[in-house]
Protein backbone atom coordinates (compact mmCIF):
# COMPACT_ATOMS: atom_id res chain seq x y z
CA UNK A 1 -80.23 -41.43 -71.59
CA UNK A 2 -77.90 -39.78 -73.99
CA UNK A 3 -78.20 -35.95 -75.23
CA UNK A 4 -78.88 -37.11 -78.66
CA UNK A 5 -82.50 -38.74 -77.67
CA UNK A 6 -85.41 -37.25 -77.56
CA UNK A 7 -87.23 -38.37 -74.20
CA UNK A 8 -89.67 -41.06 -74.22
CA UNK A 9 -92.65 -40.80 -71.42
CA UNK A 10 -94.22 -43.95 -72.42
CA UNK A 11 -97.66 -42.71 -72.12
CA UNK A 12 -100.46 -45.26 -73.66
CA UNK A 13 -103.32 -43.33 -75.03
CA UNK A 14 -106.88 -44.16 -73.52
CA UNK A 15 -110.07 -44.70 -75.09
CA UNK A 16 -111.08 -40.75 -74.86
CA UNK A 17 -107.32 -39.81 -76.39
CA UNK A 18 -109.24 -38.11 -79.26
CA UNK A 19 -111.54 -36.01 -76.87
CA UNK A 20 -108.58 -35.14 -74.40
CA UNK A 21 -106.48 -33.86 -77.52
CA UNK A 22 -109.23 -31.57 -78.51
CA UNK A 23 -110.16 -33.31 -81.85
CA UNK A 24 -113.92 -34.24 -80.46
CA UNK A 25 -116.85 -32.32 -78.78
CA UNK A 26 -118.73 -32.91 -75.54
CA UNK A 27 -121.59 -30.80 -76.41
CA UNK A 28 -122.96 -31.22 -72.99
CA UNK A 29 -120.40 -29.88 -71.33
CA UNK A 30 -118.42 -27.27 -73.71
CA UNK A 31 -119.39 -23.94 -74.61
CA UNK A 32 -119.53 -24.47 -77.59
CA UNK A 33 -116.94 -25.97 -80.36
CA UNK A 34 -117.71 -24.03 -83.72
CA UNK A 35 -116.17 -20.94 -85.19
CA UNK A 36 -117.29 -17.98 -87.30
CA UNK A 37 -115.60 -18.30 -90.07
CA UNK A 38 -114.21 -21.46 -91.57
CA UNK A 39 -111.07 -23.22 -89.77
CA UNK A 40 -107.94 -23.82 -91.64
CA UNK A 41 -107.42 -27.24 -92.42
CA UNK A 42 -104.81 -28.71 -89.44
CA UNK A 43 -102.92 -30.39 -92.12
CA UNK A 44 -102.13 -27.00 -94.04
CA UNK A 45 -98.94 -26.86 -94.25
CA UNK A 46 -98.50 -23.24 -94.21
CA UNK A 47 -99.75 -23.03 -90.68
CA UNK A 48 -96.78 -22.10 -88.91
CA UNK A 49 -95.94 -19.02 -91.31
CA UNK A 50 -99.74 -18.16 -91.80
CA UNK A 51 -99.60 -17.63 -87.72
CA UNK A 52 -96.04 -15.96 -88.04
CA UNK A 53 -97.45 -13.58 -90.83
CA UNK A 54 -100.92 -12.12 -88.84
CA UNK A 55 -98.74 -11.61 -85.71
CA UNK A 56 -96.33 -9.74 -87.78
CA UNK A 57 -99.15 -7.40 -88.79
CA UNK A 58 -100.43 -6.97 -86.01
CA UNK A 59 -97.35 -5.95 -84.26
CA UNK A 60 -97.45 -4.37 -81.43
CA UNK A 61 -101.30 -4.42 -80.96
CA UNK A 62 -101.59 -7.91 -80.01
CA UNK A 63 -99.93 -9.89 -77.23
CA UNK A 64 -100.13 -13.50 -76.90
CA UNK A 65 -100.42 -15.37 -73.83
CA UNK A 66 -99.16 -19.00 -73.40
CA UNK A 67 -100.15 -21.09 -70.21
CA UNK A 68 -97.94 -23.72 -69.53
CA UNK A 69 -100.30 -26.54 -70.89
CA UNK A 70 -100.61 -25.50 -74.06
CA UNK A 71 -99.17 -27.84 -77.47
CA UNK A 72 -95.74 -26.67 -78.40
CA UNK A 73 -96.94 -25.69 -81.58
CA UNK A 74 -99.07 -23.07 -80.10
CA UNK A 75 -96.42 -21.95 -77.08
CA UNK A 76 -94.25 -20.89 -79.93
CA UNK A 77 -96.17 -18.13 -80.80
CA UNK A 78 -96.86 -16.86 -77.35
CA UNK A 79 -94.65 -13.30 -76.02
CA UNK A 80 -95.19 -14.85 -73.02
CA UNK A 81 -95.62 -18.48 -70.76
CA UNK A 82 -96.86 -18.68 -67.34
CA UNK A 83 -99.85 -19.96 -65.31
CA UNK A 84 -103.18 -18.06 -65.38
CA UNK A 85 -102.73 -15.93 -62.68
CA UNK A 86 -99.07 -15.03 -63.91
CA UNK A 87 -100.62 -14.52 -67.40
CA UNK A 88 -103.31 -11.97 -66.76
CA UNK A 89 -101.31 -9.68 -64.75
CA UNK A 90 -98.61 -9.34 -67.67
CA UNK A 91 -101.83 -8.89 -70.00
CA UNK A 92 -102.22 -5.74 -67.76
CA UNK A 93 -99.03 -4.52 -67.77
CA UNK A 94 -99.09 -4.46 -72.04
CA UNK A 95 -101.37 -1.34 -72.04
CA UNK A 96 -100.63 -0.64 -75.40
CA UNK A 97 -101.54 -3.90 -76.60
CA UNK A 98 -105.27 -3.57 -77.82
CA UNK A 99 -105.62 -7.58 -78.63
CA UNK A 100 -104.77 -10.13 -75.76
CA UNK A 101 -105.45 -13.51 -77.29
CA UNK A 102 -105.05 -15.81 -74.13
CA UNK A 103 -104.09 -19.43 -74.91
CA UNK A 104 -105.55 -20.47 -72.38
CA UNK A 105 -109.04 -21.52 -70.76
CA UNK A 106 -112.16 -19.51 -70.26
CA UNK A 107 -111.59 -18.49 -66.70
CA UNK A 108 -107.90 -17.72 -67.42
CA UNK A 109 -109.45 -15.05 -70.29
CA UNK A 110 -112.28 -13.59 -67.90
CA UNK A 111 -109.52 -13.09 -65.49
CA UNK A 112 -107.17 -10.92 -68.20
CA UNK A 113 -110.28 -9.16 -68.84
CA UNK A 114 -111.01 -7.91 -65.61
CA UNK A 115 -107.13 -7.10 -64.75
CA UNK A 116 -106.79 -5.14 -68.11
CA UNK A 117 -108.09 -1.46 -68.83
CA UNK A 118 -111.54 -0.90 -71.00
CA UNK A 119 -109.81 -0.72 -74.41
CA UNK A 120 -108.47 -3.81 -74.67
CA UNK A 121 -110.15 -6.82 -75.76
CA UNK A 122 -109.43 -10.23 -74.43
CA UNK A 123 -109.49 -12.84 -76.87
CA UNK A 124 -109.66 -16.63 -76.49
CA UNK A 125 -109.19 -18.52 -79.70
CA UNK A 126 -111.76 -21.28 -79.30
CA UNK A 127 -114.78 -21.06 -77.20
CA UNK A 128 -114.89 -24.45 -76.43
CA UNK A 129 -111.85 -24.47 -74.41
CA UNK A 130 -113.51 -24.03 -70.91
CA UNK A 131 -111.83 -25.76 -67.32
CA UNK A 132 -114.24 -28.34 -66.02
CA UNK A 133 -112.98 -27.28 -62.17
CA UNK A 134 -114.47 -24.18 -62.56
CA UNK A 135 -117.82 -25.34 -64.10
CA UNK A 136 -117.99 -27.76 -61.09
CA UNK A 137 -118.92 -24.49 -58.99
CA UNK A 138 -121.74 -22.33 -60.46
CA UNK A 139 -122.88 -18.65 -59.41
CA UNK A 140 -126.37 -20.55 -58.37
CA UNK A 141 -124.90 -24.03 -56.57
CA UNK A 142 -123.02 -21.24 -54.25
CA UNK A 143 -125.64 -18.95 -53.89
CA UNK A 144 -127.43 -22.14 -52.38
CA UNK A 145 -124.67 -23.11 -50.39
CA UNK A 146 -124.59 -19.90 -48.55
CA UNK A 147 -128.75 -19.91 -47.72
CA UNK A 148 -127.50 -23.55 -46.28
CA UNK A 149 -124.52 -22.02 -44.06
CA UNK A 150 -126.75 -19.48 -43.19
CA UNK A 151 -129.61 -21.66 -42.02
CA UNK A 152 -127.12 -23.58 -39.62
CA UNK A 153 -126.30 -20.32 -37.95
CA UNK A 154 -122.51 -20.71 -39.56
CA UNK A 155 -122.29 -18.18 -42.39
CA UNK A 156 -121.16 -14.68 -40.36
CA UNK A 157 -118.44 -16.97 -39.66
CA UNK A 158 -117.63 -18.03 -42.75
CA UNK A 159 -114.75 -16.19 -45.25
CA UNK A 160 -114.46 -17.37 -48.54
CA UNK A 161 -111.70 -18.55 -50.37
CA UNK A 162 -111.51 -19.16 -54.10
CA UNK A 163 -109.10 -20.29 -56.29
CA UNK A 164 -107.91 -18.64 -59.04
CA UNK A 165 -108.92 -21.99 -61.71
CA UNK A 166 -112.81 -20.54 -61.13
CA UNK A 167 -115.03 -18.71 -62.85
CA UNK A 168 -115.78 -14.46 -63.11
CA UNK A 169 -119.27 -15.30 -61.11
CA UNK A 170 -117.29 -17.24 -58.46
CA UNK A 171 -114.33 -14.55 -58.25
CA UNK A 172 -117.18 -11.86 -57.68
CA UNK A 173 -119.27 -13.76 -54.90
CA UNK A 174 -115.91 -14.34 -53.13
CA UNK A 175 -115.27 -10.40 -53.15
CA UNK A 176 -119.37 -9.50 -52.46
CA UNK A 177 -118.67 -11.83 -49.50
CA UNK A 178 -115.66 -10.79 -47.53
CA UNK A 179 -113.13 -13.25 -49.06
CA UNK A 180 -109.69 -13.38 -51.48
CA UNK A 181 -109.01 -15.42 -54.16
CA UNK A 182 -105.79 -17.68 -53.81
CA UNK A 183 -103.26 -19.62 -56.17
CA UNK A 184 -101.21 -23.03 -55.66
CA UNK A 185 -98.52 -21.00 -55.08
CA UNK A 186 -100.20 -18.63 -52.43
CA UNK A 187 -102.82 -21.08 -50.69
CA UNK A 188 -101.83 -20.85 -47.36
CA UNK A 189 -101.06 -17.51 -47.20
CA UNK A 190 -104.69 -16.81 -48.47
CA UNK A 191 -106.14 -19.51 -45.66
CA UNK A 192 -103.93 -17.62 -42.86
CA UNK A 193 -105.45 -14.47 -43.75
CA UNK A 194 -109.28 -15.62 -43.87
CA UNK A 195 -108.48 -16.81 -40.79
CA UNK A 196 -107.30 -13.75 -39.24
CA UNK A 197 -110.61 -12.51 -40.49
CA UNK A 198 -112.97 -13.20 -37.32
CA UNK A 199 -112.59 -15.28 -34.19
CA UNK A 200 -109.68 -17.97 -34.92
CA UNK A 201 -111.44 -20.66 -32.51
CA UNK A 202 -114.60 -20.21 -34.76
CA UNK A 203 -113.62 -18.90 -38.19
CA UNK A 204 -114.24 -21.50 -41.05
CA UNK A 205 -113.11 -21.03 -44.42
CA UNK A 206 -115.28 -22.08 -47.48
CA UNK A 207 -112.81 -23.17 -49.94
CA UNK A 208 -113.67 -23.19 -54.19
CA UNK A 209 -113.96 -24.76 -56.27
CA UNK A 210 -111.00 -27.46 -55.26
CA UNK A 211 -110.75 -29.47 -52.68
CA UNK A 212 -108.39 -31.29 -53.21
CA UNK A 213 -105.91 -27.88 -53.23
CA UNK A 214 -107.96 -26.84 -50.08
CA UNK A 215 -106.93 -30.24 -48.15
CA UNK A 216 -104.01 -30.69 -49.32
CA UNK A 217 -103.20 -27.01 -47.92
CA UNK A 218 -105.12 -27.10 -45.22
CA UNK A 219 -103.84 -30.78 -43.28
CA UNK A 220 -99.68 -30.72 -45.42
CA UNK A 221 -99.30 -27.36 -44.74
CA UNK A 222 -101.39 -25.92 -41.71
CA UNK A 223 -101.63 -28.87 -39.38
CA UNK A 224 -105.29 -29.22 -39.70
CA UNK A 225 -106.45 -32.62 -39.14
CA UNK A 226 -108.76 -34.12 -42.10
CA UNK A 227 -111.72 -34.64 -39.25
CA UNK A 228 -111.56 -30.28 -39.68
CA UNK A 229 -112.45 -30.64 -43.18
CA UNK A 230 -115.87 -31.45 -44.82
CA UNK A 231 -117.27 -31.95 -48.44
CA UNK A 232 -119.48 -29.86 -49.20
CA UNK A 233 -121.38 -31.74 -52.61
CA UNK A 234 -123.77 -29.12 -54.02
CA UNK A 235 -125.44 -32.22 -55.84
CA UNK A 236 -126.72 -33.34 -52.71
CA UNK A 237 -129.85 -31.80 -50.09
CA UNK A 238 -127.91 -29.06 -48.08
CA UNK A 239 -124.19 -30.40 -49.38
CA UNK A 240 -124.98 -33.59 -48.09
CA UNK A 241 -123.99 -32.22 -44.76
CA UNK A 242 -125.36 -31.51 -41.76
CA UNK A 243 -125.91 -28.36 -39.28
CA UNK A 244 -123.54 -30.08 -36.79
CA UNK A 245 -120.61 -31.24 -39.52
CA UNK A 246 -120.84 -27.72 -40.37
CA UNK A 247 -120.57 -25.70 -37.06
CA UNK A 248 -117.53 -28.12 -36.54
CA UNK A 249 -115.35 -28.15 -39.41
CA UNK A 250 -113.48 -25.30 -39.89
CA UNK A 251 -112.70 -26.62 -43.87
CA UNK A 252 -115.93 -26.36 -46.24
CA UNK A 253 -114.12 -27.43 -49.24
CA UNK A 254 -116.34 -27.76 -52.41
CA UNK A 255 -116.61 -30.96 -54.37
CA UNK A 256 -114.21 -29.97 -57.12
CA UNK A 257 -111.49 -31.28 -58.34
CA UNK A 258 -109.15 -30.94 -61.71
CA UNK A 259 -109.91 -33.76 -64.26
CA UNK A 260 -106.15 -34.10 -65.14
CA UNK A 261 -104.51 -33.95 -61.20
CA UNK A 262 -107.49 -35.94 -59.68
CA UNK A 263 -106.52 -38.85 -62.06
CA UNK A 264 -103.14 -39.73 -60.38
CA UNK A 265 -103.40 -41.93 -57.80
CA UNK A 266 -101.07 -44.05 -55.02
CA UNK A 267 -101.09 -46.95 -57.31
CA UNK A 268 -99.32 -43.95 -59.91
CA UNK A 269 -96.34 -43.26 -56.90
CA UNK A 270 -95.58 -46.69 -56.23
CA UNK A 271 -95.58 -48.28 -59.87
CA UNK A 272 -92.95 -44.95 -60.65
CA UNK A 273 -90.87 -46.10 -57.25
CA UNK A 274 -90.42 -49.79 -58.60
CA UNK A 275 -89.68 -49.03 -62.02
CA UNK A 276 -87.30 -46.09 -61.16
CA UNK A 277 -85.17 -46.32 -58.22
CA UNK A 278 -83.99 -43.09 -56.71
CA UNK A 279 -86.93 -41.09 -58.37
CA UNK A 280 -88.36 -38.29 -57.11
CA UNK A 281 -91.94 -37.55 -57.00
CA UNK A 282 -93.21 -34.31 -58.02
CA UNK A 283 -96.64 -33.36 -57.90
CA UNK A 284 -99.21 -30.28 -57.79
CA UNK A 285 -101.14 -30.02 -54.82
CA UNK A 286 -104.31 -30.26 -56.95
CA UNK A 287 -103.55 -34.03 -56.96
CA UNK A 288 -105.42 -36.27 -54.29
CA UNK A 289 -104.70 -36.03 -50.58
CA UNK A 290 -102.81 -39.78 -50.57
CA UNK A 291 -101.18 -38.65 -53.66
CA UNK A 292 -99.77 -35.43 -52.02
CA UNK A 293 -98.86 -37.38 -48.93
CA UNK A 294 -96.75 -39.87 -50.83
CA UNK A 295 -94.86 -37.50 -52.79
CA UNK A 296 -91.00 -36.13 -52.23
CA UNK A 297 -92.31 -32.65 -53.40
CA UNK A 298 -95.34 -30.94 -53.94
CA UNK A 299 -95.83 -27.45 -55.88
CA UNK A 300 -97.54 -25.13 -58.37
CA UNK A 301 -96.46 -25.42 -62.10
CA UNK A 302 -93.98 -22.44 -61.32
CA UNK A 303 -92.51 -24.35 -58.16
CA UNK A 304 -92.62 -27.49 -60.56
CA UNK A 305 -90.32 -25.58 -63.06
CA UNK A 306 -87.72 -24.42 -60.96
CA UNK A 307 -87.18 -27.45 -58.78
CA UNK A 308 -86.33 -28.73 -62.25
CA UNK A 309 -84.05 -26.35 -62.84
CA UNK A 310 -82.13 -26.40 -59.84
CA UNK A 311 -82.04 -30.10 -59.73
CA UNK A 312 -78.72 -32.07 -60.44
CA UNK A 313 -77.35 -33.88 -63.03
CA UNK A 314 -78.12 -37.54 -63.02
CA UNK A 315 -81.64 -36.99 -61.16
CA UNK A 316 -84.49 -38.74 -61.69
CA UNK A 317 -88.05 -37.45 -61.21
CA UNK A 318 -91.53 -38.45 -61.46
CA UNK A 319 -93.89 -35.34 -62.47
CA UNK A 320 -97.67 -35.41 -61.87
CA UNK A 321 -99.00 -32.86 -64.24
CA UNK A 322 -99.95 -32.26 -67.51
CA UNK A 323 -98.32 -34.14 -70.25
CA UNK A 324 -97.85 -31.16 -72.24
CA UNK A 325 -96.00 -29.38 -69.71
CA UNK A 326 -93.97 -32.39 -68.72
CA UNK A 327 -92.91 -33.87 -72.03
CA UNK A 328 -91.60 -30.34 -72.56
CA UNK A 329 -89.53 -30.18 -69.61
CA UNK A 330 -88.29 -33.51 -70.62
CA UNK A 331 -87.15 -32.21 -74.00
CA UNK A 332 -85.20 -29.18 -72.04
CA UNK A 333 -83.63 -31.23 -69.38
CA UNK A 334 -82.51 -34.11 -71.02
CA UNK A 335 -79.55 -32.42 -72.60
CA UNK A 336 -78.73 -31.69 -68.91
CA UNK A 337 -79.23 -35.29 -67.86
CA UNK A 338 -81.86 -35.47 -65.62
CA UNK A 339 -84.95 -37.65 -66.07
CA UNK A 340 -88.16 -36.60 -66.34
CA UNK A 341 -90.92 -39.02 -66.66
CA UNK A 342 -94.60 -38.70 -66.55
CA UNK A 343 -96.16 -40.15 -62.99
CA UNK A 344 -99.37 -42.10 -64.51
CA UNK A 345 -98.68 -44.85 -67.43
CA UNK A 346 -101.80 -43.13 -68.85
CA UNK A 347 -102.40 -40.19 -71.04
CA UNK A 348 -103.39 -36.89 -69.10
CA UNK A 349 -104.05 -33.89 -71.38
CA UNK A 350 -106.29 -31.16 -70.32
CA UNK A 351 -108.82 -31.98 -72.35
CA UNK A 352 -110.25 -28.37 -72.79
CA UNK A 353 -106.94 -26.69 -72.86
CA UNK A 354 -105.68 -28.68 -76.03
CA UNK A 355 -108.74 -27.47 -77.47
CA UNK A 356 -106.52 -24.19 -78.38
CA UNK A 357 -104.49 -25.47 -81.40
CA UNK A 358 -102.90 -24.34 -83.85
CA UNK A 359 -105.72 -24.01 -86.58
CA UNK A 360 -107.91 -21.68 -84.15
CA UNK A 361 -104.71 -19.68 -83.12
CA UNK A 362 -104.47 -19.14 -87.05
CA UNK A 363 -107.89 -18.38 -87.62
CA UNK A 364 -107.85 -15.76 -84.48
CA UNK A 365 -104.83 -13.64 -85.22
CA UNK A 366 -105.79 -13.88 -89.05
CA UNK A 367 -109.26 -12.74 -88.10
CA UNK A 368 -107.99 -9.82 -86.01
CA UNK A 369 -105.09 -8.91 -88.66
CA UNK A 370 -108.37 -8.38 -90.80
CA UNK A 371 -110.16 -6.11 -88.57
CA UNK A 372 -112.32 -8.57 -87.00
CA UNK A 373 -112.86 -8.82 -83.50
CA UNK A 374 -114.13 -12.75 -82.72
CA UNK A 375 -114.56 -14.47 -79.55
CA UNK A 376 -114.04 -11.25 -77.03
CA UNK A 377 -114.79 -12.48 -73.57
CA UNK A 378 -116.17 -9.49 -71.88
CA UNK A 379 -117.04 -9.77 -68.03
CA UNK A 380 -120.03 -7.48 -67.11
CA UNK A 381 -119.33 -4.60 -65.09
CA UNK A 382 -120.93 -5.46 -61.35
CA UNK A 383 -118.94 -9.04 -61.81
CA UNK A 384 -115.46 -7.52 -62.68
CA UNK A 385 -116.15 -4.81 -59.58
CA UNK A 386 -116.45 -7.28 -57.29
CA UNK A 387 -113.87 -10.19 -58.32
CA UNK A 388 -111.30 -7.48 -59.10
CA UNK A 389 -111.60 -6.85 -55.02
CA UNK A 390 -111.39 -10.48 -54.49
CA UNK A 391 -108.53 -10.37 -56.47
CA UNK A 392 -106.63 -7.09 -54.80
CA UNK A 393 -107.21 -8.67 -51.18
CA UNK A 394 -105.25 -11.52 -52.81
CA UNK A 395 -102.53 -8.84 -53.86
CA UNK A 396 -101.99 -7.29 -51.00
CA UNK A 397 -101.78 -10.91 -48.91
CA UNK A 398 -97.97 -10.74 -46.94
């Protein structure tokens, strides 16, 4: 691969390509996918300076956020890029920004909310754009899951652990209820303290809404065995477990998983390993247990980035994650001469992230450089009390 060309990840759209690019609704599962006021046409070709113009007038009262899986065309407006976790806590540290419009996903907005003081207003630019890992866990499903640990005699023994892809509701039960909230960078850490919570040979740790990032943690990183982890499916009569799987595993984990990570698979690995000799595969520890084990590395989108980084010249590397984030890293590496290609032959866009495009960032900023406040999301006060303490056990981990 020279300098000169622009990577090619030879990714083959699928049948839902329009949906995962954020050009259709699911009505049934999205929050909703209208605006206000009237979108600007995405073929308006004064887009990029209409953008460049609100944020100009704003100034100093708005702060963008960018998470790493957002379209380049709306990551070049953001101050700043990061994951979610990374994101809300420099939202909070811009007091004198009164606008934070996150580019982001719902969770990712509720979680700026709480972290930042009472007069500012979170923003997310399109309603729609939701994370269907965190809708997999509901404030009800768990409520039910805890009268089922606590009618097998388990729950005093039980710390919760959420992750940070879940929703305000879910941060808040996991603070009402003894437990921190955890990232993929922190996992472990998080697991070693619930378990330093209570009696080690007895402790269990309900894990949400992943489990795939619970497992994976759990057996890769702790030693656990999988026969110490169960599934707990809250479509199913009391998880779809019994009194006895549950007094013996010391892993709930919740039947969650990412729609974009729980699409590689060990078919992915070894089709990359034939066509590319030498690669390295680099994955998120959201992807599927086999999938983790088969894997050189295995990281958060931060650990992702730097591996890059500090790899050499001449290296090759597989990455399962999102195709926005990849085929950017492609684009900046190349020059450097290492290969980046995308693990699945298959496109993998977060479908509800890409909802945030450049059209709604427009109509947002423009909106706000007006005096109009749209789309606040606003976590009630008993919620933010509670997942804010989930979410300060998590920052004062070791």
């Amino acid at each position: 691969m020279t300098t000169a060309q622009t990577p090619e990840l030879d990714v083959q759209p699928t049948p839902l390509a329009l949906l995962l690019l954020g050009r259709e609704a699911d009505p049934k599962s999205e929050r909703g996918v209208e605006c206000p006021g009237d979108l600007p046409s995405p073929s308006d070709p004064d887009l990029v300076e209409r953008a460049r113009a609100a944020k100009e007038k704003l100034g100093d009262k708005v702060f963008v956020l960018g998470h790493h899986y957002q379209r380049d065309e709306v990551i070049q407006f953001a101050d700043v890029t990061g994951d979610s976790f990374k994101l809300a806590r420099d939202a909070a540290a811009r007091p004198e920004a009164e606008y934070i419009v996150f580019c982001g996903v719902h969770f990712m907005a509720e979680s700026a909310d709480i972290l930042t003081s009472d007069d500012q207003k979170v923003v997310l630019p399109d309603l729609a754009a939701g994370c269907s890992m965190a809708d997999m866990a509901t404030a009800e499903q768990v409520a039910e899951c805890w009268d089922v640990l606590t009618e097998a005699g388990v729950a005093e023994q039980v710390v919760p652990v959420s992750y940070m892809n879940s929703s305000a509701d879910i941060k808040a039960f996991t603070g009402k209820h003894g437990g921190t909230i955890c990232t993929s960078s922190n996992a472990k850490r998080a697991l070693d303290w619930a378990f330093e919570q209570g009696e080690p040979s007895t402790t269990k740790v309900l894990f949400l809404p992943d489990q795939h990032l619970g497992r994976n943690t759990a057996v890769r990183d702790m030693g656990m065995s999988l026969d110490d982890c169960v599934v707990y499916n809250p479509h199913k009569p009391n998880g779809g477990l019994t009194a006895e799987q549950l007094r013996a595993a010391k892993m709930i984990l919740w039947r969650g998983h990412c729609s974009v990570h729980g699409r590689f698979s060990l078919d992915s690995v070894n089709d990359v390993r034939a066509r590319i000799p030498g690669v390295n595969v680099l994955v998120h520890p959201e992807c599927k247990h086999e999938v983790v084990a088969a894997a050189d590395y295995v990281g958060s989108t931060e650990y992702i980035i730097k591996a890059l980084e500090a790899a050499p010249t001449g290296s090759k590397w597989a990455i399962g994650t999102e195709l926005n984030l990849v085929r950017r890293l492609a684009n900046r590496f190349a020059p450097e001469g290492k290969e980046i290609v995308f693990l699945d032959k298959t496109v993998c866009f977060c479908s509800t992230m890409n909802r945030i495009d450049l059209p709604h960032l427009v109509w947002a900023l423009e909106s706000l450089a007006e005096g109009n406040l749209v789309n606040r999301i606003e976590v009630d006060k008993e919620t933010e009390a509670f997942a804010k303490l989930a979410l300060e056990r998590m920052l004062a981990l070791p």
